[in-house]
Every structure is written in C-alpha cells, then in structure tokens.
PDB file of N, CA and C in Angstrom:
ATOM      1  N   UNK A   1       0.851  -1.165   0.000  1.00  0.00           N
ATOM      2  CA  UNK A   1       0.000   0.000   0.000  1.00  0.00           C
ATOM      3  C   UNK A   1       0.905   1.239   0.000  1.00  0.00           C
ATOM      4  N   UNK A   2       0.561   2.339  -0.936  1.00  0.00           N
ATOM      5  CA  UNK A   2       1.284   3.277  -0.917  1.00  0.00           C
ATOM      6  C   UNK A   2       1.044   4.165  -0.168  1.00  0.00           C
ATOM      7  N   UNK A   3       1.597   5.530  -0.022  1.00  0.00           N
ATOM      8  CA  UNK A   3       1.443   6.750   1.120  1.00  0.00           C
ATOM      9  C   UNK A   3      -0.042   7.325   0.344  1.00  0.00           C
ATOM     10  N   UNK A   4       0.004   7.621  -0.773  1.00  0.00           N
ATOM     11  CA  UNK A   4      -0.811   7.406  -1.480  1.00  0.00           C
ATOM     12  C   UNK A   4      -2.696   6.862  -1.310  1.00  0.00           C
ATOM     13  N   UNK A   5      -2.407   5.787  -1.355  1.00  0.00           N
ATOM     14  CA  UNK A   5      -3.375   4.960  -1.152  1.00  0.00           C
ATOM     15  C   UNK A   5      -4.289   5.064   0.591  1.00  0.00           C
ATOM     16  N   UNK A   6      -3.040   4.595   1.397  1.00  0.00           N
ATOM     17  CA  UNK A   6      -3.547   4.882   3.018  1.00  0.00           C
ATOM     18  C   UNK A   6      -4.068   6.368   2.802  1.00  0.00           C
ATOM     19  N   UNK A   7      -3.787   7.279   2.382  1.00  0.00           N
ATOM     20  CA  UNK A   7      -4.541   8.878   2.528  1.00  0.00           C
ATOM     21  C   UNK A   7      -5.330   8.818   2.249  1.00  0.00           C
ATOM     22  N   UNK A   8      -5.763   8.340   0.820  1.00  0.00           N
ATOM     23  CA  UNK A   8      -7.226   8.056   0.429  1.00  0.00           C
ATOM     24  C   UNK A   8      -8.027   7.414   0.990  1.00  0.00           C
ATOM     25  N   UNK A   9      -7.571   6.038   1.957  1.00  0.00           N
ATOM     26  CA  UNK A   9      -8.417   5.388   2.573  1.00  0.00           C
ATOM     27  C   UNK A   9      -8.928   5.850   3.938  1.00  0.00           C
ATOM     28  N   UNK A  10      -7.534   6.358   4.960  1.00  0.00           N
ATOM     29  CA  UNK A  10      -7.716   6.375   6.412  1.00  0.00           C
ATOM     30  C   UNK A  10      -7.427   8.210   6.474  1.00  0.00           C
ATOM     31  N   UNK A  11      -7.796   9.018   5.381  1.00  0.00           N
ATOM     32  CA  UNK A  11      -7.376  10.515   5.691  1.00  0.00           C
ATOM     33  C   UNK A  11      -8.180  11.039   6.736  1.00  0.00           C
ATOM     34  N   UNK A  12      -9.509  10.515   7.058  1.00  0.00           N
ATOM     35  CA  UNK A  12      -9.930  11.067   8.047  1.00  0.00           C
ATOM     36  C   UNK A  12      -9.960  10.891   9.172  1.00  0.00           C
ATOM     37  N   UNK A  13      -8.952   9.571   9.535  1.00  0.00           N
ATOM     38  CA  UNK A  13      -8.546   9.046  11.310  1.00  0.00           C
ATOM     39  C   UNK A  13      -7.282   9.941  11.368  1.00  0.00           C
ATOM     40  N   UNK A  14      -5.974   9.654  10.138  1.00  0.00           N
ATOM     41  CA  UNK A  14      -5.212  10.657  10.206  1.00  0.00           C
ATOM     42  C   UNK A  14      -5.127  12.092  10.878  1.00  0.00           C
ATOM     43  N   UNK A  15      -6.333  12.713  10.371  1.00  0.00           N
ATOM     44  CA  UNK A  15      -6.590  14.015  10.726  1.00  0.00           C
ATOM     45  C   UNK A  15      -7.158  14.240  11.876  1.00  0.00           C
ATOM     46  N   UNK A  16      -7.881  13.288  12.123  1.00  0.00           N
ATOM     47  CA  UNK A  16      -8.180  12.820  14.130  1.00  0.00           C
ATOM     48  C   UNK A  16      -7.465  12.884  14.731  1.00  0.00           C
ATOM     49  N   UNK A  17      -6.760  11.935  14.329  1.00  0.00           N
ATOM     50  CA  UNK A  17      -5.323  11.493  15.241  1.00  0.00           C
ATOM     51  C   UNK A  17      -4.477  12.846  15.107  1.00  0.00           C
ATOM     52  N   UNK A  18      -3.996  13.388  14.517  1.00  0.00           N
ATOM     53  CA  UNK A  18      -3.409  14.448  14.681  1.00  0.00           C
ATOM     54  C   UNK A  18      -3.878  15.765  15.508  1.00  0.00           C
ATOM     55  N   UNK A  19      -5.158  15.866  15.109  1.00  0.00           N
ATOM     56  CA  UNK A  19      -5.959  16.923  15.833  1.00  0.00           C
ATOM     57  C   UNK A  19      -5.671  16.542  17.235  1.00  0.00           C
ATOM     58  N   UNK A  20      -5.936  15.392  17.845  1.00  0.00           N
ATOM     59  CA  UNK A  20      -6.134  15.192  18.929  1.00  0.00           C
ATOM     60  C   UNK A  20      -5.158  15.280  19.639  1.00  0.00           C
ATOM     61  N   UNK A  21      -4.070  14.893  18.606  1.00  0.00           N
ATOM     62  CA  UNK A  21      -2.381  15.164  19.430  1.00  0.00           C
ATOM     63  C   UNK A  21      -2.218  16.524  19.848  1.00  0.00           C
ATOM     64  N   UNK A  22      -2.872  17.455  18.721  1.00  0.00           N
ATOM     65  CA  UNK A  22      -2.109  18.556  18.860  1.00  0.00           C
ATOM     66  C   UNK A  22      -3.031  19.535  20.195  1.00  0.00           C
ATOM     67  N   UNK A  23      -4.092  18.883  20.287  1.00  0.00           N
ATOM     68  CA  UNK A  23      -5.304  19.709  21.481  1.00  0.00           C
ATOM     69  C   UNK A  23      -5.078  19.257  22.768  1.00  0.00           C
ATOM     70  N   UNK A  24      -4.021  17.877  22.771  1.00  0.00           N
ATOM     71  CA  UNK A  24      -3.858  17.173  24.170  1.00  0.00           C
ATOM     72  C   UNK A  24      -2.148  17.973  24.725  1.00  0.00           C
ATOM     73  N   UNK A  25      -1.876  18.110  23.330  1.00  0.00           N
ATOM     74  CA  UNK A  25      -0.591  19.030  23.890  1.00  0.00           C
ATOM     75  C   UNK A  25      -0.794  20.368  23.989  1.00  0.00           C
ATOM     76  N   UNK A  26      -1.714  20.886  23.660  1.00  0.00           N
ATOM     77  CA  UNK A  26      -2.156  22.434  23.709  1.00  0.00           C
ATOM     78  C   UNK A  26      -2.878  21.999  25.611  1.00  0.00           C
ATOM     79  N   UNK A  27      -3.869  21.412  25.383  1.00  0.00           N
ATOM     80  CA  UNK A  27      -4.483  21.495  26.965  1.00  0.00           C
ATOM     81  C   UNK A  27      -3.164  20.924  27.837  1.00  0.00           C
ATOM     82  N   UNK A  28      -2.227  20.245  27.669  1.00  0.00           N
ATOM     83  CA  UNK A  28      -1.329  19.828  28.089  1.00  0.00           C
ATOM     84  C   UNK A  28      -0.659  21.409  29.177  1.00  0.00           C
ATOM     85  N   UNK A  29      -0.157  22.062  28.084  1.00  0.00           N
ATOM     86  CA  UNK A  29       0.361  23.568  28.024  1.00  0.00           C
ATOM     87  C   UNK A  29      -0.449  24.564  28.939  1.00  0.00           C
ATOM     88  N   UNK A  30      -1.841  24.351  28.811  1.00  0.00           N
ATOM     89  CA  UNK A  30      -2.732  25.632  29.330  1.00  0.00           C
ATOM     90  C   UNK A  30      -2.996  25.183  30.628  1.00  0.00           C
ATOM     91  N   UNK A  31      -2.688  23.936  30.976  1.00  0.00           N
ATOM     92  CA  UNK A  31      -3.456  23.003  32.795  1.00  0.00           C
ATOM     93  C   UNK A  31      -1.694  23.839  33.287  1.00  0.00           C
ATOM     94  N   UNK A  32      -0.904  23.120  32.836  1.00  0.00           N
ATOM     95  CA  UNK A  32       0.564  23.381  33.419  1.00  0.00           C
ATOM     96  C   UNK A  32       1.009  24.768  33.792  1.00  0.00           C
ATOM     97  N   UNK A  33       0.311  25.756  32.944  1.00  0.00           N
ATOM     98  CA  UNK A  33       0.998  26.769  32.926  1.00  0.00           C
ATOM     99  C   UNK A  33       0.185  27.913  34.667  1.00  0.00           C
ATOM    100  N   UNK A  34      -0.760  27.214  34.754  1.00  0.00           N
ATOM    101  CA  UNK A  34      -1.210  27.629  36.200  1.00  0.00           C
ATOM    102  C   UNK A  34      -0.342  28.109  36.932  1.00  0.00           C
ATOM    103  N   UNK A  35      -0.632  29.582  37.039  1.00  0.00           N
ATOM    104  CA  UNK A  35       0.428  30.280  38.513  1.00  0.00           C
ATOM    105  C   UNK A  35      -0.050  30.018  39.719  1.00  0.00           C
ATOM    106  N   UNK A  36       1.099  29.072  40.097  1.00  0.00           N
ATOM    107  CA  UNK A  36       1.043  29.324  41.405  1.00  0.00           C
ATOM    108  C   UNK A  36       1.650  29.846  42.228  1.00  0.00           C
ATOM    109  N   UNK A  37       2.062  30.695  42.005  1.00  0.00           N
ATOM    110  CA  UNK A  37       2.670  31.287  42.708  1.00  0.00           C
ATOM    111  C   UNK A  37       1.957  32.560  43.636  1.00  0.00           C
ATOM    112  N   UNK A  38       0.538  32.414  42.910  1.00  0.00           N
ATOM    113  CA  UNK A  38      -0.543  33.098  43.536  1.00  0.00           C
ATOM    114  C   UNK A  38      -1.340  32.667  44.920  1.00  0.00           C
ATOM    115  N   UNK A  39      -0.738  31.753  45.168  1.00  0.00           N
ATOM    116  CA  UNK A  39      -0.612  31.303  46.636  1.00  0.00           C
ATOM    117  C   UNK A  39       0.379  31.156  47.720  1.00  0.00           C
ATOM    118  N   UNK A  40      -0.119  31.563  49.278  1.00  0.00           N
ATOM    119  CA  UNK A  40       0.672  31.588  49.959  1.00  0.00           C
ATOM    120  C   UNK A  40      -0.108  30.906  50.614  1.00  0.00           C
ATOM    121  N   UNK A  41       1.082  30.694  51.917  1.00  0.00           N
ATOM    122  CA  UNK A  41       0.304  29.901  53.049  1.00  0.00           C
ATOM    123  C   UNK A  41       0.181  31.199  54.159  1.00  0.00           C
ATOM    124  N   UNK A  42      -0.907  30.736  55.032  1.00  0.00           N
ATOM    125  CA  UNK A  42      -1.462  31.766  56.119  1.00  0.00           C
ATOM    126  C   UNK A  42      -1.534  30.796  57.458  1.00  0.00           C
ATOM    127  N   UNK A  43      -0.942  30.947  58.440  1.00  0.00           N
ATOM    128  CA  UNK A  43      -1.134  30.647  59.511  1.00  0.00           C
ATOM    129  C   UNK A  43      -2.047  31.048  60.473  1.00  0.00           C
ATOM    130  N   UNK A  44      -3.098  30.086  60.744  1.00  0.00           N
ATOM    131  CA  UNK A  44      -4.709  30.757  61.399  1.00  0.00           C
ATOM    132  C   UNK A  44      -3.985  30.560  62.742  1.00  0.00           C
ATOM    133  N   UNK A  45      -3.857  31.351  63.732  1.00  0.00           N
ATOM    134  CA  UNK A  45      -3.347  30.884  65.212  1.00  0.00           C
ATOM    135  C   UNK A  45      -4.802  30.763  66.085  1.00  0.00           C
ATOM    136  N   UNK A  46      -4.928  29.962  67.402  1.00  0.00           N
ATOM    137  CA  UNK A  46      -6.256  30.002  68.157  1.00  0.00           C
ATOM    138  C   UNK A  46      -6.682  31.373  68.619  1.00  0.00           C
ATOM    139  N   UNK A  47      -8.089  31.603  68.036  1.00  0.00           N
ATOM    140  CA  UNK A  47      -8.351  32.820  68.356  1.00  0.00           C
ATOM    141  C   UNK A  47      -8.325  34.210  67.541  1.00  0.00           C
ATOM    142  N   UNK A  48      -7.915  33.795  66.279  1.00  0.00           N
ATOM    143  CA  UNK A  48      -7.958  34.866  64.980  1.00  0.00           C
ATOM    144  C   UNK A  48      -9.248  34.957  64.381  1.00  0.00           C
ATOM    145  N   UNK A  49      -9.141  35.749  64.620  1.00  0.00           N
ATOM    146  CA  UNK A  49     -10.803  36.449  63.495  1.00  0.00           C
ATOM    147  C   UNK A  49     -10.402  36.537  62.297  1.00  0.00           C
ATOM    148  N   UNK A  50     -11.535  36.876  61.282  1.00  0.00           N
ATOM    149  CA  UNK A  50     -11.516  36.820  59.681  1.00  0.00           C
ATOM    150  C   UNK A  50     -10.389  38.543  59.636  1.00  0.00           C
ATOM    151  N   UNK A  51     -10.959  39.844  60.377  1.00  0.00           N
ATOM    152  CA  UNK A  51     -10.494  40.824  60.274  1.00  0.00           C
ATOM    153  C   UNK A  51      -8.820  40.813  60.677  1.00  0.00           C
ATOM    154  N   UNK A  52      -8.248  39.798  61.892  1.00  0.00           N
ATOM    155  CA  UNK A  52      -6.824  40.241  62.141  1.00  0.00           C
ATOM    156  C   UNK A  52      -6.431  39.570  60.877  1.00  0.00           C
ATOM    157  N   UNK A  53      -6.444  38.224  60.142  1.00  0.00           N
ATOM    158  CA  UNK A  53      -6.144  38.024  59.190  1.00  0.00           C
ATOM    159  C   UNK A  53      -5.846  39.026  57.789  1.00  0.00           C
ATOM    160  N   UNK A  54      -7.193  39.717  57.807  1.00  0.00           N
ATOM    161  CA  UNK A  54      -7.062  40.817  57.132  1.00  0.00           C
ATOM    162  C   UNK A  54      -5.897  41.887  57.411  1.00  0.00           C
ATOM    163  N   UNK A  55      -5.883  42.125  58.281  1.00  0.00           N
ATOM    164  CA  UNK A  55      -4.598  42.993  58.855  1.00  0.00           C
ATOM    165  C   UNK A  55      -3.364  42.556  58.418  1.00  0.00           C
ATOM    166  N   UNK A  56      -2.852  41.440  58.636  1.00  0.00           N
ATOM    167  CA  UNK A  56      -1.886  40.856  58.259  1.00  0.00           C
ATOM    168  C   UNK A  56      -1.756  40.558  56.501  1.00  0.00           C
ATOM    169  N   UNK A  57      -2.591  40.206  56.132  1.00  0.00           N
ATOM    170  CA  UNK A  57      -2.458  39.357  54.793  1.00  0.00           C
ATOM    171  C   UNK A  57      -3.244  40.422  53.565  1.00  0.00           C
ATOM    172  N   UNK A  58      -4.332  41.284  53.843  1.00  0.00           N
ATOM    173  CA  UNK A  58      -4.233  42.316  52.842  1.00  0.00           C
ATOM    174  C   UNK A  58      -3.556  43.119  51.884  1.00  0.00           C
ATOM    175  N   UNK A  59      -2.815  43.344  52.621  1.00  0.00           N
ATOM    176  CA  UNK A  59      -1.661  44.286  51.722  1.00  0.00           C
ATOM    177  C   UNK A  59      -0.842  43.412  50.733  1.00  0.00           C
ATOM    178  N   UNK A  60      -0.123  42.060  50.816  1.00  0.00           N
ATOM    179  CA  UNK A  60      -0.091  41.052  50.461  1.00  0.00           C
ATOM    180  C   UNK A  60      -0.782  40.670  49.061  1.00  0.00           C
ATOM    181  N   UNK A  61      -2.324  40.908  49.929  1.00  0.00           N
ATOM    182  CA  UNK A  61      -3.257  40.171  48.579  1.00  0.00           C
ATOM    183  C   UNK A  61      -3.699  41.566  47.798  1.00  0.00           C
ATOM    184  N   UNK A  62      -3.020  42.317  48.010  1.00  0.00           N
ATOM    185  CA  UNK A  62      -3.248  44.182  47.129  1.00  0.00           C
ATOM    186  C   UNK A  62      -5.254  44.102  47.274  1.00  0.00           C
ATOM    187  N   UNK A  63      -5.418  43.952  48.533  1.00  0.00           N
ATOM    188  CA  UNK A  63      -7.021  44.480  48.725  1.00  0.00           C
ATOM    189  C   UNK A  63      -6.544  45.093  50.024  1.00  0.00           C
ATOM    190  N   UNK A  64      -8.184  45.708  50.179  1.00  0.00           N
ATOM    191  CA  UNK A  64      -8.575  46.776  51.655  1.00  0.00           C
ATOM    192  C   UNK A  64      -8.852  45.520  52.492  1.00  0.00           C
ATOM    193  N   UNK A  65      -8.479  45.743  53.523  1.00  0.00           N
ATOM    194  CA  UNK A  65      -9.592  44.456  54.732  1.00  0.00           C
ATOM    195  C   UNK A  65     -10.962  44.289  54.568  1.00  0.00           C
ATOM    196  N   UNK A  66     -12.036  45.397  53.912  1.00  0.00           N
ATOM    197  CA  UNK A  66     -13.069  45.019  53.895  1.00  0.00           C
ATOM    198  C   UNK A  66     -13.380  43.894  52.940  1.00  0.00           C
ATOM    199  N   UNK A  67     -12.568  44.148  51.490  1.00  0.00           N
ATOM    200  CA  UNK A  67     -12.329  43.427  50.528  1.00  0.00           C
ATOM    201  C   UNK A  67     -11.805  41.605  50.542  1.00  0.00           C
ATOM    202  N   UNK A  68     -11.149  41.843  51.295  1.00  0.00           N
ATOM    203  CA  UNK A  68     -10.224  41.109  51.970  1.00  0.00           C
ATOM    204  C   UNK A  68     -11.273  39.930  52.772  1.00  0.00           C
ATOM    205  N   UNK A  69     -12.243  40.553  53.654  1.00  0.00           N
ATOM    206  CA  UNK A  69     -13.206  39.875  54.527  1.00  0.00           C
ATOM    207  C   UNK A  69     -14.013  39.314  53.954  1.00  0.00           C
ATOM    208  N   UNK A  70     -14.440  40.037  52.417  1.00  0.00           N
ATOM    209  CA  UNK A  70     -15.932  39.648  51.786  1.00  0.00           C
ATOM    210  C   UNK A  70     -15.337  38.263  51.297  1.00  0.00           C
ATOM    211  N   UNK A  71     -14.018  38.549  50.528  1.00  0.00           N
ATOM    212  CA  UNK A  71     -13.409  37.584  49.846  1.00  0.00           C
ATOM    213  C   UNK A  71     -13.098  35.905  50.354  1.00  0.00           C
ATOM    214  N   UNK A  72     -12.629  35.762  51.838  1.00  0.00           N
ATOM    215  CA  UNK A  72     -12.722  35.066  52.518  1.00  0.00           C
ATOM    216  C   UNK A  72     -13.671  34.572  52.922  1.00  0.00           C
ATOM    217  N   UNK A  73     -14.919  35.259  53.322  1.00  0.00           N
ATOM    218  CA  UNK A  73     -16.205  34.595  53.804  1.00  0.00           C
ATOM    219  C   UNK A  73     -16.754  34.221  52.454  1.00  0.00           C
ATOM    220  N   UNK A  74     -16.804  34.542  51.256  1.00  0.00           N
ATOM    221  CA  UNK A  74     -17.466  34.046  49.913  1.00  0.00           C
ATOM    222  C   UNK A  74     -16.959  32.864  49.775  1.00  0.00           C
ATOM    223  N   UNK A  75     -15.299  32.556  50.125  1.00  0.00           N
ATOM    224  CA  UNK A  75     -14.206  31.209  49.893  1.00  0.00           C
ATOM    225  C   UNK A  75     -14.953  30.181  50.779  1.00  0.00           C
ATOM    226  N   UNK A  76     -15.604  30.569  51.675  1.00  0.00           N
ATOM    227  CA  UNK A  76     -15.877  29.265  52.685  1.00  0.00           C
ATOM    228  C   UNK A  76     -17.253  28.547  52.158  1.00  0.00           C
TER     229      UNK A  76
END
C-alpha cells in the first residue's frame, strides 16, 4: 500500500489522530501553565478572626480588609 493509497483510505482518522495530538498538547500547556505562585500559606493561630487576618495578609493580597473579609467569607 502506498502513502498514497492509506490517505485516500484512512485521511480522516489521520486528521483525528493528529488533531487530537495537537489539542492534548495544547491542553497539556494551558493546565501546566497555572500560577502558582498566587498562593501563599497563612497561619490561622487560636483565636484569629476573619479581620486580624485581614490585617496581616491584605496588603499582600493588594485588597482593603473590607475586601479582603468579603473575599474570605465568599471562599468558605
């Protein structure tokens, strides 16, 4: 069978198969490329409210504490 021939027969798994390579390495690319670096860790000590958190970790997360509070209580 020539190169030829298989195109004519299987051109449209070909073009599957390729598509699919090239969308599993594209989603491959777009899952990986996730910043994380947009996370930190926060240490809750006994007895912290949502607001001292805010105090501490606002400025950090470039919000106001009020911002800061809504944002956290929406997360839970």
């Amino acid at each position: 069978m020539t190169v030829k021939q298989f195109w004519d027969k299987y051109y449209i798994a070909v073009i599957f198969v390729i598509v699919s390579i090239v969308m599993g390495v594209v989603f491959l690319f777009v899952t990986s490329a996730t910043d994380q670096s947009n996370y930190s860790k926060v240490d809750i000590l006994s007895g912290d409210s949502v607001w001292q958190l805010a105090e501490r970790h606002a400025d950090e997360a470039k919000m106001d504490k009020a911002s800061f509070v809504a944002w956290v209580e929406k997360k839970q």
